[in-house]
C-alpha atoms as a PDB file:
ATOM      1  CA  UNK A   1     -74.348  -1.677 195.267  1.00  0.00           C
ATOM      2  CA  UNK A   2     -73.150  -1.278 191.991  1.00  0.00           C
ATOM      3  CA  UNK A   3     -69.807   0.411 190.859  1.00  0.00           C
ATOM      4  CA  UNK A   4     -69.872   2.976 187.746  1.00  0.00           C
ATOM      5  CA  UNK A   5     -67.531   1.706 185.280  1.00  0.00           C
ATOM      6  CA  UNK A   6     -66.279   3.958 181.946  1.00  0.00           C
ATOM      7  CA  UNK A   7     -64.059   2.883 179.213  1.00  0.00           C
ATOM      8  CA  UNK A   8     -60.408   3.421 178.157  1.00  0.00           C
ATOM      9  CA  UNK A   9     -61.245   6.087 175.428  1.00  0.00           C
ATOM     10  CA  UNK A  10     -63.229   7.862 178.134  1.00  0.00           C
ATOM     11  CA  UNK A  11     -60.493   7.879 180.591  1.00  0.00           C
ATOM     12  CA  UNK A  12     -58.363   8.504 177.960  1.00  0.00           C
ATOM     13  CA  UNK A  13     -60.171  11.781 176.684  1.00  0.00           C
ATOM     14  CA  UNK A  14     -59.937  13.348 180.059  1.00  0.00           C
ATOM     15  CA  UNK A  15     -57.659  16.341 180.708  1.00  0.00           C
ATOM     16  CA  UNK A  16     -57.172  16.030 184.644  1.00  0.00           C
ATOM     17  CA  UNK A  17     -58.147  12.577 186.250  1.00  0.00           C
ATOM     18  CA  UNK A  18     -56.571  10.738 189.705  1.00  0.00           C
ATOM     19  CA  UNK A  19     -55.790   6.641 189.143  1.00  0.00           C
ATOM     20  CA  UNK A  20     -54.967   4.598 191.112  1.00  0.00           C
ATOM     21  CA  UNK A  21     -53.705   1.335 189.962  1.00  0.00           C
ATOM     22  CA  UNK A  22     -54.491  -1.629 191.828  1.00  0.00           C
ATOM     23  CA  UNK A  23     -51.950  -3.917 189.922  1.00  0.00           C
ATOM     24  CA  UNK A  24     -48.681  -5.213 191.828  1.00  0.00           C
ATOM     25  CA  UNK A  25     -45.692  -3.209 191.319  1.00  0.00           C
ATOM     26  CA  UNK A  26     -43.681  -5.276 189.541  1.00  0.00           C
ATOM     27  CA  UNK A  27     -46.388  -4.981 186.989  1.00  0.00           C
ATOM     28  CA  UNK A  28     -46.948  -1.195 187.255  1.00  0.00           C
ATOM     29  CA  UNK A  29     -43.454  -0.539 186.863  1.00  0.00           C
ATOM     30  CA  UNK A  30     -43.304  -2.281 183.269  1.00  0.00           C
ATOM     31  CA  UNK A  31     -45.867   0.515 182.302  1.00  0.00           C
ATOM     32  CA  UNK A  32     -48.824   2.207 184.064  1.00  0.00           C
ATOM     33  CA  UNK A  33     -51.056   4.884 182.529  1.00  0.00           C
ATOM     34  CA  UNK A  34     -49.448   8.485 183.105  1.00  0.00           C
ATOM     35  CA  UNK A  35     -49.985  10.087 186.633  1.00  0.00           C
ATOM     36  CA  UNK A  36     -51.194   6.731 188.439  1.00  0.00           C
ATOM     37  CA  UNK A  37     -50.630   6.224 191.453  1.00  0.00           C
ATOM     38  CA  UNK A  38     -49.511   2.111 192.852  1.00  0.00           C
ATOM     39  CA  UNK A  39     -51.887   1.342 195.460  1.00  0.00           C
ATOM     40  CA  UNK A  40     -51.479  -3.018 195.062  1.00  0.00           C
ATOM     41  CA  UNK A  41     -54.860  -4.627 195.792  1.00  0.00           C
ATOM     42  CA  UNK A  42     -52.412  -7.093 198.142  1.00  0.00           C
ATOM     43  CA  UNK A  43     -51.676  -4.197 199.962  1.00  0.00           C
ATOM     44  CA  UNK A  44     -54.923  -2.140 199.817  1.00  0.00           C
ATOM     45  CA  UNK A  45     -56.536  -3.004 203.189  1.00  0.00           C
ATOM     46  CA  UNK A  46     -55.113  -0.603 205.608  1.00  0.00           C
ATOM     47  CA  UNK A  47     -54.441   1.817 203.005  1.00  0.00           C
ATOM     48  CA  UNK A  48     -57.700   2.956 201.905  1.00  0.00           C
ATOM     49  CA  UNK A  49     -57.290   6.799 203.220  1.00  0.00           C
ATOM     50  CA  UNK A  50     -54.349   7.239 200.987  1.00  0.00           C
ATOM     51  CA  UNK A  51     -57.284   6.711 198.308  1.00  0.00           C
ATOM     52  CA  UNK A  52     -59.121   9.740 199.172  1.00  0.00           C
ATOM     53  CA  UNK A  53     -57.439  11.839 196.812  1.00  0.00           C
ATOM     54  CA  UNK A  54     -59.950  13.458 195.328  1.00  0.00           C
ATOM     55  CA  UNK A  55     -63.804  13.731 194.610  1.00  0.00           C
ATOM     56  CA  UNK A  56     -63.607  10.892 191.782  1.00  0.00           C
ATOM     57  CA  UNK A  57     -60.787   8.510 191.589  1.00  0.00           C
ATOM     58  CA  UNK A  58     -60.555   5.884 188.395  1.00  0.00           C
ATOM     59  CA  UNK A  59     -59.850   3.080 189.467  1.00  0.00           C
ATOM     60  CA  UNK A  60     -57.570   0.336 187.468  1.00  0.00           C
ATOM     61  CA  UNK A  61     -55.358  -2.681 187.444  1.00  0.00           C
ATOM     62  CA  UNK A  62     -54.427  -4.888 183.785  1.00  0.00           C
ATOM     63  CA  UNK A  63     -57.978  -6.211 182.501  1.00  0.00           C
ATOM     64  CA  UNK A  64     -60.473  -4.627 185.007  1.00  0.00           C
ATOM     65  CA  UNK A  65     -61.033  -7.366 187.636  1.00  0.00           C
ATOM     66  CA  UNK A  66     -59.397  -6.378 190.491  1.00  0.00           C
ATOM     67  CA  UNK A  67     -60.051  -2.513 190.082  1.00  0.00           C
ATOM     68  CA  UNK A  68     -63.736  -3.907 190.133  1.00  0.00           C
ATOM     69  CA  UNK A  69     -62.795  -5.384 193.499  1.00  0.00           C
ATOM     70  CA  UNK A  70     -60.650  -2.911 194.735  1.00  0.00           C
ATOM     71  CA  UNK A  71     -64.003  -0.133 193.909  1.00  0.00           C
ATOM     72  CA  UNK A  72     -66.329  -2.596 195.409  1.00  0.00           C
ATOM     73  CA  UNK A  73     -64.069  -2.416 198.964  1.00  0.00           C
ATOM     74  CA  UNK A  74     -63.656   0.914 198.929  1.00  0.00           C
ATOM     75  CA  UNK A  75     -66.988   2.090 198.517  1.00  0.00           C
ATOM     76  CA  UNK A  76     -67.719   0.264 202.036  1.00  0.00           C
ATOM     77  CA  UNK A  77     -65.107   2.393 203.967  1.00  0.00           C
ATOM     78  CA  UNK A  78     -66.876   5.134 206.026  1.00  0.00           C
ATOM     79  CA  UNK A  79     -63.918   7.567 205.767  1.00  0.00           C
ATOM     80  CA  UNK A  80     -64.056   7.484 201.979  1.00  0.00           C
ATOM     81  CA  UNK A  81     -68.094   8.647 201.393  1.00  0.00           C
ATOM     82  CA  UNK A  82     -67.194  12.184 199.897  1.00  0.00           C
ATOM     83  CA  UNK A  83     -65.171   9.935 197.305  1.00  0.00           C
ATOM     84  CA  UNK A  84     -66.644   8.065 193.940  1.00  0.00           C
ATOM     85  CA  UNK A  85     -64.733   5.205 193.106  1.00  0.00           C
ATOM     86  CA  UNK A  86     -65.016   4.278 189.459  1.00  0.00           C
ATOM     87  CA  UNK A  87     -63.791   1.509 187.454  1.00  0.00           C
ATOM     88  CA  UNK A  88     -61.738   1.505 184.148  1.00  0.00           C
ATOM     89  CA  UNK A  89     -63.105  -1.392 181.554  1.00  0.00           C
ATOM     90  CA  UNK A  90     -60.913  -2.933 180.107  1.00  0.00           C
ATOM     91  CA  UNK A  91     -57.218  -1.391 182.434  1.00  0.00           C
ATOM     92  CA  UNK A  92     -54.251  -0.973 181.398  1.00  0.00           C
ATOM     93  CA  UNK A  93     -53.767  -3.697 178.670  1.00  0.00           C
ATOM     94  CA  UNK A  94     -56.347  -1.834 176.760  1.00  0.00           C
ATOM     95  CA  UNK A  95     -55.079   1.104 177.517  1.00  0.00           C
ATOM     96  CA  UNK A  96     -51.775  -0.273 176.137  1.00  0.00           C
ATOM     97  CA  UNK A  97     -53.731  -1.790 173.011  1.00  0.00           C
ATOM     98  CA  UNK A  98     -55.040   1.117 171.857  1.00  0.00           C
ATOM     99  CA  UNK A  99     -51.840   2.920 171.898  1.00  0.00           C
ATOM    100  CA  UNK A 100     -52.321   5.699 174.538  1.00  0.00           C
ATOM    101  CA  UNK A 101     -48.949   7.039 176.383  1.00  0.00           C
ATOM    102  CA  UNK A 102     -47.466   4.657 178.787  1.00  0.00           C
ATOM    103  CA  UNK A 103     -45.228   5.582 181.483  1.00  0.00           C
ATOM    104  CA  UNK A 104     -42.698   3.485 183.567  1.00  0.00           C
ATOM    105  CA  UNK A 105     -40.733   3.261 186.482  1.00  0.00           C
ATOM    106  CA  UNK A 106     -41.905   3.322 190.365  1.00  0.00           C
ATOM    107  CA  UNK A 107     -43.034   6.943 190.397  1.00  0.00           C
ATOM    108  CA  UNK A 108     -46.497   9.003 189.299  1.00  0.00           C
ATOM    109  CA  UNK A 109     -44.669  11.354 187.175  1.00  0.00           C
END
């Protein structure tokens, strides 16, 4: 199975979207894209129904490796078919690098 994948502009360009960032917190705290939600790969197996939080979720972590991985495990979780899982090329540090809003701090908001 493959796992859609769109780009940073893309994501970007959107007016409503749900992320979820995969990264640890430490690392989301420092700066996360606005509205994401910290879902740490580490801590991601057990916690896959607080991913169903919509009928596409972006998925994304600092370079796009283990958002790739975090998709790939969630698509295999019967509770989650009715959600699409898709990965952000390129996460946050390219998000960062091509100067889009960052926010920080431990919440969403």
């Amino acid at each position: 199975m493959s796992t859609s994948e769109i780009s940073i502009s893309e994501l970007a360009a959107m007016s409503e979207r749900t992320v979820i960032d995969v990264r640890e917190v430490d690392e989301y705290i420092e700066g996360h894209v606005p509205g994401a939600i910290n879902i740490a790969l580490s801590e991601l197996v057990g916690r896959e129904e607080e991913c169903a939080l919509g009928p596409v979720v972006y998925v994304i972590c600092q370079a796009g490796g283990r958002s790739l991985r975090a998709c790939g495990h969630l698509s295999t979780i019967p509770a989650l078919d009715g959600t699409t899982f898709i990965n952000v090329a390129g996460g946050t540090g390219m998000w960062i690098v091509e100067g889009h809003e960052v926010a920080t701090g431990d919440t969403a908001s």
